[in-house]
N, C-alpha and C. Protein backbone atom coordinates (compact mmCIF):
# COMPACT_ATOMS: atom_id res chain seq x y z
N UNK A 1 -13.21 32.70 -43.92
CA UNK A 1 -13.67 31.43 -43.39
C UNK A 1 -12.67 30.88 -42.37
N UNK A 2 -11.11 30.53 -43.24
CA UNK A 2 -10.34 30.59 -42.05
C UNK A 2 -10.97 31.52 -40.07
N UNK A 3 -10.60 32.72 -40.62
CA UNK A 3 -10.66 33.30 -39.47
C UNK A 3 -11.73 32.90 -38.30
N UNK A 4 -12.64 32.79 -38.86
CA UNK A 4 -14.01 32.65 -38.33
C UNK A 4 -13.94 31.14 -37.37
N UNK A 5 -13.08 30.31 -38.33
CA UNK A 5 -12.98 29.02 -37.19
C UNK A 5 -12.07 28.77 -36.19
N UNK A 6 -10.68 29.70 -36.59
CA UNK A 6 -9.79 30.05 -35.37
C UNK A 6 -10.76 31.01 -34.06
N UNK A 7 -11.03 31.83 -34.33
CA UNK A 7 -11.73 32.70 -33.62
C UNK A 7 -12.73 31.91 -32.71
N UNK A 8 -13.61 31.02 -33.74
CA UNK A 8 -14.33 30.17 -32.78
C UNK A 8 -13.95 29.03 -31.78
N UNK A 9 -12.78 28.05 -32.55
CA UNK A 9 -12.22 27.50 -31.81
C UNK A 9 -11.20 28.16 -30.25
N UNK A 10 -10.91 29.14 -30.41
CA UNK A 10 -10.32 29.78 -29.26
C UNK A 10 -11.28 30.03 -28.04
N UNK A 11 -12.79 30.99 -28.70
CA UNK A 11 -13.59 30.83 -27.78
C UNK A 11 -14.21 29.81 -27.27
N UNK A 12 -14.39 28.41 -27.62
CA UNK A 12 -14.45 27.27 -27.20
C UNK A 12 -13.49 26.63 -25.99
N UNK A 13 -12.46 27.14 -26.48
CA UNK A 13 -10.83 26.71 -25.62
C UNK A 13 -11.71 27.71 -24.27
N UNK A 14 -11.23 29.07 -24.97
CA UNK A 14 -11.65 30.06 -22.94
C UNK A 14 -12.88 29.19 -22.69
N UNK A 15 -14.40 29.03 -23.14
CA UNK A 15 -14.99 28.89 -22.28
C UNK A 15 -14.80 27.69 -21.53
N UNK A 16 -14.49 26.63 -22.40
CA UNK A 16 -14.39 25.31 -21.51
C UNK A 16 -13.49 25.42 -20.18
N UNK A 17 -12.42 26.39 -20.25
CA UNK A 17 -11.63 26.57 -19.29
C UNK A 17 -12.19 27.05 -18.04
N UNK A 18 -12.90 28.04 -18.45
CA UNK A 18 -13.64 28.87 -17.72
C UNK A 18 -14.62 27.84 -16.69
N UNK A 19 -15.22 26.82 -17.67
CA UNK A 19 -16.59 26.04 -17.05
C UNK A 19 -15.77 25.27 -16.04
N UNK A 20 -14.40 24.45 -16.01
CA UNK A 20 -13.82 23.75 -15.69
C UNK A 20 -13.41 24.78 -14.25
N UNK A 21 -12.91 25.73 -14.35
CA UNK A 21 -12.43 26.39 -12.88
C UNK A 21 -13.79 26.47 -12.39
N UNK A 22 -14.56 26.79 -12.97
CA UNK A 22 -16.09 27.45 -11.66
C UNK A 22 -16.66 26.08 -11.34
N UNK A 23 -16.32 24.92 -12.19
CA UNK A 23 -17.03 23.84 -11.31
C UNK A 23 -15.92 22.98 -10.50
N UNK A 24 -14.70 23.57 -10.09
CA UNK A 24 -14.13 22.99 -9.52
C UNK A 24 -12.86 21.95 -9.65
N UNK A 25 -12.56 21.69 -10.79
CA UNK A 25 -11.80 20.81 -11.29
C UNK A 25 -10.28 21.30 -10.58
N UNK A 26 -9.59 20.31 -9.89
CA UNK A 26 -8.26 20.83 -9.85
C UNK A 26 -7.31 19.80 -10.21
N UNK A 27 -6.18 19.94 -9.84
CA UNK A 27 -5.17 19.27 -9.98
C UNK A 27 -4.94 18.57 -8.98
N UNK A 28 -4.49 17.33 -8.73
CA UNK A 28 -4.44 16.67 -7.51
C UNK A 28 -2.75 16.62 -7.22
N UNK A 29 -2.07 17.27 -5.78
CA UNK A 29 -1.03 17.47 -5.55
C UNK A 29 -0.22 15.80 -5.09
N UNK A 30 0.88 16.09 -5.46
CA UNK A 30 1.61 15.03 -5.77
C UNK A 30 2.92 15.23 -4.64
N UNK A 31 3.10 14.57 -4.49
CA UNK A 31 4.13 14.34 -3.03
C UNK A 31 5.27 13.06 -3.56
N UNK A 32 6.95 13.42 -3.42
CA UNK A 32 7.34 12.25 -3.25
C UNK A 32 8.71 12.26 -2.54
N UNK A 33 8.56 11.07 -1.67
CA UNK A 33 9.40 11.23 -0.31
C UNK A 33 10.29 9.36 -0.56
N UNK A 34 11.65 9.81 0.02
CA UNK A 34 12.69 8.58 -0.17
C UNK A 34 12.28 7.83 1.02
N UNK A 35 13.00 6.82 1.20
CA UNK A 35 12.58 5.78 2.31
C UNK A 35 13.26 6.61 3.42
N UNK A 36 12.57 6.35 4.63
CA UNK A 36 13.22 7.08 5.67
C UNK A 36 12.07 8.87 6.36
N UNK A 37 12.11 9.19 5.27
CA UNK A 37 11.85 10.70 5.23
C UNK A 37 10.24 10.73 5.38
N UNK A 38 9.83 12.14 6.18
CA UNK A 38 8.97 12.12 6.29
C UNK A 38 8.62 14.01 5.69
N UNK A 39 7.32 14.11 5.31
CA UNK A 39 6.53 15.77 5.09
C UNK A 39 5.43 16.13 5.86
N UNK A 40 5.13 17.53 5.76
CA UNK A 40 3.82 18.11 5.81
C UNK A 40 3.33 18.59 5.04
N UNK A 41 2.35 17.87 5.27
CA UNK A 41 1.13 17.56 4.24
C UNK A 41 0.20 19.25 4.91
N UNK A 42 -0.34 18.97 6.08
CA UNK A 42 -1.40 20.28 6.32
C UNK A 42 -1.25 20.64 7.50
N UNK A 43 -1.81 21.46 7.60
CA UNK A 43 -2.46 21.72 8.99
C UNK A 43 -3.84 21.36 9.30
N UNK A 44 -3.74 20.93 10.72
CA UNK A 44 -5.08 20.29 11.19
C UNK A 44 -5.85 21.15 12.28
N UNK A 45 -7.04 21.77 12.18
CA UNK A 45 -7.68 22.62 13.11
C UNK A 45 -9.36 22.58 12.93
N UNK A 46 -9.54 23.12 13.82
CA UNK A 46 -11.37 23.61 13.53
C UNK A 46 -11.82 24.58 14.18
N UNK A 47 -11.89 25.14 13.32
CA UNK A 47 -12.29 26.83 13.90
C UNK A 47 -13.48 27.43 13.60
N UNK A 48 -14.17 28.68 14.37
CA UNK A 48 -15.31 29.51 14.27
C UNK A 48 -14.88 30.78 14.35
N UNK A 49 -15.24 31.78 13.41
CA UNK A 49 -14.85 32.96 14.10
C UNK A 49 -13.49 33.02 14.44
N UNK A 50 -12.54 32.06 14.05
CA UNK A 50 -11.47 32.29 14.90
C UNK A 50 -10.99 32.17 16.10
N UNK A 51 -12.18 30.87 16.75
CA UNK A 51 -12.43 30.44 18.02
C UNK A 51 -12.32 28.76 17.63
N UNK A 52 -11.05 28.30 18.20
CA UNK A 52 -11.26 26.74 17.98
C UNK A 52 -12.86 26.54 19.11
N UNK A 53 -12.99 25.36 18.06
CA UNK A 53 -14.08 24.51 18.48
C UNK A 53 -13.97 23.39 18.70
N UNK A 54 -12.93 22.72 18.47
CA UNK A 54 -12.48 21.01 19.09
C UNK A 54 -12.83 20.75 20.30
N UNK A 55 -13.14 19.93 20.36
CA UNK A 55 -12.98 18.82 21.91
C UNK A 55 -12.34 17.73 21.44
N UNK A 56 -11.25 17.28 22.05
CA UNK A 56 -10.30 16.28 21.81
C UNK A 56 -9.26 16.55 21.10
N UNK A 57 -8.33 15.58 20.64
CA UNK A 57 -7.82 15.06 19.80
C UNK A 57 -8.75 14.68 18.12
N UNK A 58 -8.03 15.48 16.71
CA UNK A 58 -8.62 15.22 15.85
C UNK A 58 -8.08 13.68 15.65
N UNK A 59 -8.51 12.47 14.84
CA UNK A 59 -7.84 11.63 14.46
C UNK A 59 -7.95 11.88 13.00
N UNK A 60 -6.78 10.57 12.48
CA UNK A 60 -6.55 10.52 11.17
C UNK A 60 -6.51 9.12 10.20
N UNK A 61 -7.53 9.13 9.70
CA UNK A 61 -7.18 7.17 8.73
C UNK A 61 -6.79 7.17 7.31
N UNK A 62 -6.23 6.36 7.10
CA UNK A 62 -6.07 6.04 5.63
C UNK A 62 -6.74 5.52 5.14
N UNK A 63 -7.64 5.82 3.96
CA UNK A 63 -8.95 4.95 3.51
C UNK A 63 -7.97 4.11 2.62
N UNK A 64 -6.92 5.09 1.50
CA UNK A 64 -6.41 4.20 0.81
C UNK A 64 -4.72 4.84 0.44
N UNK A 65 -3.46 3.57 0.23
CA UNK A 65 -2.92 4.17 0.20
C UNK A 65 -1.41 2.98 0.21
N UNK A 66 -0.06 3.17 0.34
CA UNK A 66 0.80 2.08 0.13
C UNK A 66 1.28 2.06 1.32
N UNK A 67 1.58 0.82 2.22
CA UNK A 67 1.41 0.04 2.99
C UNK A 67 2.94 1.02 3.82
N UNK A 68 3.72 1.15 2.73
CA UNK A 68 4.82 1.67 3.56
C UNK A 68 4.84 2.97 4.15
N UNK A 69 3.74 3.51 3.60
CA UNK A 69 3.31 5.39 4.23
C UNK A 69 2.04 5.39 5.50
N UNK A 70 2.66 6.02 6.52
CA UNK A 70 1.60 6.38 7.91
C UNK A 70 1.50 7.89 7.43
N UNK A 71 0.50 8.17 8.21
CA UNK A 71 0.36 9.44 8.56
C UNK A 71 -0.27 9.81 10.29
N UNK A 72 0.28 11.13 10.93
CA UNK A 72 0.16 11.57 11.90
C UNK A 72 -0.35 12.73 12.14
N UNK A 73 -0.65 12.97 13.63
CA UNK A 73 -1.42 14.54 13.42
C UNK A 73 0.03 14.64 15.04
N UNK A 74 0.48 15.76 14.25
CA UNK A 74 1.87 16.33 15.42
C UNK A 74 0.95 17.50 16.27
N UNK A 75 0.72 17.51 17.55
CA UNK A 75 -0.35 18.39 17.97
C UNK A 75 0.39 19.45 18.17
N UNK A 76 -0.17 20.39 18.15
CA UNK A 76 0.71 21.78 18.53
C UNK A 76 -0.46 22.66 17.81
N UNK A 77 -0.08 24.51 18.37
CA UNK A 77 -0.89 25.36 17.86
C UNK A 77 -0.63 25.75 16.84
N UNK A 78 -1.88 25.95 16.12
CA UNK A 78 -1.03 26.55 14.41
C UNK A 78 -2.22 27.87 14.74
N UNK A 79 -1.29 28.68 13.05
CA UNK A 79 -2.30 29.79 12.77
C UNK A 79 -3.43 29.50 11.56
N UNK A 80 -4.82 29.86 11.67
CA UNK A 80 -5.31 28.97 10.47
C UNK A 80 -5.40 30.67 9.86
N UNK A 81 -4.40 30.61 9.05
CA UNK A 81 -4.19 31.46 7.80
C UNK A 81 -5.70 31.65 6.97
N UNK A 82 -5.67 30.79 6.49
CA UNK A 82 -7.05 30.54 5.56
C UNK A 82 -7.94 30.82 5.89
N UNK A 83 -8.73 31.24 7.43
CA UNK A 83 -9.36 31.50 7.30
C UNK A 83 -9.40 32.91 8.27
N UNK A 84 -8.11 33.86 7.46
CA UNK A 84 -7.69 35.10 8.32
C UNK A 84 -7.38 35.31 9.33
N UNK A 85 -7.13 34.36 10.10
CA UNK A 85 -6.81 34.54 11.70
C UNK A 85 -5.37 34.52 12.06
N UNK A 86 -5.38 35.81 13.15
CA UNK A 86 -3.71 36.11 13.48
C UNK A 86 -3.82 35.35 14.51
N UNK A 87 -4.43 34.78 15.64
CA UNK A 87 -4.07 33.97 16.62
C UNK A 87 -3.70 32.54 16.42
N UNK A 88 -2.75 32.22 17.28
CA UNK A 88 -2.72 30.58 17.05
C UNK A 88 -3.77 30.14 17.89
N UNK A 89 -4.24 28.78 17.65
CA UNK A 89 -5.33 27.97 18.33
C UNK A 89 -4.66 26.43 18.30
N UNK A 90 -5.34 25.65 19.49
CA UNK A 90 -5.36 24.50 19.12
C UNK A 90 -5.10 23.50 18.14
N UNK A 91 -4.02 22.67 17.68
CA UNK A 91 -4.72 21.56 16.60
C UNK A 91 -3.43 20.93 16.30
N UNK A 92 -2.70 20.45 15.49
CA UNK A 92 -1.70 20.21 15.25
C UNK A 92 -1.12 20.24 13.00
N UNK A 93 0.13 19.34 13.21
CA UNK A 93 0.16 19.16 11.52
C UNK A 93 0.40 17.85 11.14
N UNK A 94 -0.06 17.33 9.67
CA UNK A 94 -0.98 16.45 9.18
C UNK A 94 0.99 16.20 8.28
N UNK A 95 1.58 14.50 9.24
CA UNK A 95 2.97 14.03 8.92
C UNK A 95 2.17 13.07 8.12
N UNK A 96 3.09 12.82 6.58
CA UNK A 96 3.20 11.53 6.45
C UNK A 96 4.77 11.31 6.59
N UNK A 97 4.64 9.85 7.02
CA UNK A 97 6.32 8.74 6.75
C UNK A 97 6.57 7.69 6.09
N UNK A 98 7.90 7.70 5.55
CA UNK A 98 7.61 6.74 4.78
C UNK A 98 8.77 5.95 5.12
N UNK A 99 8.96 4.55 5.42
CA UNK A 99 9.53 3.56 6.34
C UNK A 99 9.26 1.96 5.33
N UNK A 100 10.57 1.49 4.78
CA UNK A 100 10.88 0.10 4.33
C UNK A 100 10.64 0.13 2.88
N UNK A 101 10.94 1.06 2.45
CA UNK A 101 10.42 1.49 1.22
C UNK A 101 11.70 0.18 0.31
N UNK A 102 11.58 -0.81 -0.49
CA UNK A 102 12.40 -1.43 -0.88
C UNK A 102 12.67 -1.11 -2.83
N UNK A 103 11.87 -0.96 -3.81
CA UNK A 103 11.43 -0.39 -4.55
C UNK A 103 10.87 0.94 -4.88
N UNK A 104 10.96 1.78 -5.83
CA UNK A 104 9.65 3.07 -6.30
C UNK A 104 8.67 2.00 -6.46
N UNK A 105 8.25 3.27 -6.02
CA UNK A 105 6.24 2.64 -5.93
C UNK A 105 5.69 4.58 -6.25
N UNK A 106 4.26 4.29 -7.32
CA UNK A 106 3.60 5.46 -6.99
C UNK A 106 2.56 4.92 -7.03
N UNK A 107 1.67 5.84 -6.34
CA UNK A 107 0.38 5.37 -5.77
C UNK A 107 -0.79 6.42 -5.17
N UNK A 108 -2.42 5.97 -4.80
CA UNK A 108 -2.80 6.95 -4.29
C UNK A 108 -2.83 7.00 -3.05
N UNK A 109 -2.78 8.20 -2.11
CA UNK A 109 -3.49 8.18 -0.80
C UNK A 109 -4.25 9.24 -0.80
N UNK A 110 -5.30 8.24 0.25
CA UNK A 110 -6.77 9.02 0.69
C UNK A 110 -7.07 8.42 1.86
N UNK A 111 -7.03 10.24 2.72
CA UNK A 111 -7.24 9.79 4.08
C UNK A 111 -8.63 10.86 4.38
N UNK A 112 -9.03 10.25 5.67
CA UNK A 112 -9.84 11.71 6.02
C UNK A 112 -9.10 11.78 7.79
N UNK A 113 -10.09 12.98 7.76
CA UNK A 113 -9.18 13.53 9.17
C UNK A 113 -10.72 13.78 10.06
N UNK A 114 -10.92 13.09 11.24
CA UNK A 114 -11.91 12.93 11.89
C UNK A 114 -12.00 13.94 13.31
N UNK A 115 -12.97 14.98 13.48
CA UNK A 115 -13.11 15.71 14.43
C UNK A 115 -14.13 15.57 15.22
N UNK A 116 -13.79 16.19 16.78
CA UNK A 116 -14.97 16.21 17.58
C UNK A 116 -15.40 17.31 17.87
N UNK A 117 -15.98 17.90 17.48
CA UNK A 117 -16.83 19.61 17.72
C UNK A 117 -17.40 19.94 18.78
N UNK A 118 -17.92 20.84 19.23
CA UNK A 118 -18.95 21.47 19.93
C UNK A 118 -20.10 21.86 18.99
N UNK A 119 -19.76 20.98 17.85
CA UNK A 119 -20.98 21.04 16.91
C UNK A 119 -21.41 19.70 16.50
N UNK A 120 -20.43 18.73 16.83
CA UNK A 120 -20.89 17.33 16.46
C UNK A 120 -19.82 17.06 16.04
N UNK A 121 -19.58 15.76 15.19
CA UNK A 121 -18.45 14.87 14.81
C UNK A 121 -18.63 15.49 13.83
N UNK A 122 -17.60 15.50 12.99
CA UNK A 122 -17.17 16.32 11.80
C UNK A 122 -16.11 15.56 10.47
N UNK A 123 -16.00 15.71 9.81
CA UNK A 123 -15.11 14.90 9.06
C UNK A 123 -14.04 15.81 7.47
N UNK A 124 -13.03 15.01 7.22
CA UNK A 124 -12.90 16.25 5.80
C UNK A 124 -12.03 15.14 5.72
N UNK A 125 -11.41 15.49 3.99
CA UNK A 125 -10.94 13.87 3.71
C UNK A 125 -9.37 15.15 2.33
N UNK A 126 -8.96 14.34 1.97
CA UNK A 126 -7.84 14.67 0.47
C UNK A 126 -7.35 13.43 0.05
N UNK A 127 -6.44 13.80 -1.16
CA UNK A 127 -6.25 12.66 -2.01
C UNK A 127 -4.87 13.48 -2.05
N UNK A 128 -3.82 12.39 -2.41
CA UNK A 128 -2.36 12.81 -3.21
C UNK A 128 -2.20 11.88 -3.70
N UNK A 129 -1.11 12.19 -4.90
CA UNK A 129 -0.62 10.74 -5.59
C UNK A 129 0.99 11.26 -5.41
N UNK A 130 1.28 9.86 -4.70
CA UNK A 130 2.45 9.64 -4.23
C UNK A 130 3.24 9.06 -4.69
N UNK A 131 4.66 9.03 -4.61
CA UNK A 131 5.64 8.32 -5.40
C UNK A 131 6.98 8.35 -4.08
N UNK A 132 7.40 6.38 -4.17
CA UNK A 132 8.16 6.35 -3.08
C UNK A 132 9.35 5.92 -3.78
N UNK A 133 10.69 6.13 -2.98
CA UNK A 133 11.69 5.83 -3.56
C UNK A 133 12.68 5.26 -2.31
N UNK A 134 13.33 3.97 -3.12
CA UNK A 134 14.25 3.59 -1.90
C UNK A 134 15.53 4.52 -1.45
């Protein structure tokens, strides 16, 4: 009897695990930067085939987030790895800074990053939870 409920309880454990990766669940990455200092966060591009597709400048907003952190798009060519490509293209990388920081503070930010295509306006967004330190 024992056995039978370890055994079952384990397969309960894998599958839930299991259900949880295939529908997506992750971990939300966490960032934390002293007053002054700034990171990279991503790279910013839009690609086809391995053919940027931008027109313009991407922009970038903060929907939500602590008053003392900006973020920037540093333009320059990157390689978009991710989606196999050995050439660099167009686009730049995705700074935050963090400036007057007087206290720790943690907190969320959520920005999206706004594009102009040769396919239309485009959009993609992330979340981090941040933690600032004087």
């Amino acid at each position: 009897m024992q056995v039978r409920l370890s055994a079952g309880l384990v397969s309960f454990c894998l599958g839930s695990a299991l259900l949880f990766s295939a529908t997506g669940v992750q971990a939300q990455t966490r960032i934390a930067l002293k007053n002054g200092e700034s990171a990279e966060l991503s790279l910013v591009y839009y690609v086809v085939n391995c053919m940027s597709i931008m027109v313009g400048t991407p922009e970038v907003e903060i929907l939500e987030g602590p008053d003392e952190l900006t973020l920037e798009i540093k333009k320059g060519n990157v390689i978009p790895r991710a989606q196999n490509c050995a050439k660099p293209v167009p686009g730049g990388t995705l700074v935050a800074t963090v400036k007057q920081v007087t206290e720790r503070k943690d907190a969320k930010l959520t920005y999206r990053i706004k594009y102009k295509s040769k396919q239309g306006d485009r959009q993609v967004g992330g979340v981090y939870n941040v933690s600032l330190f004087p």
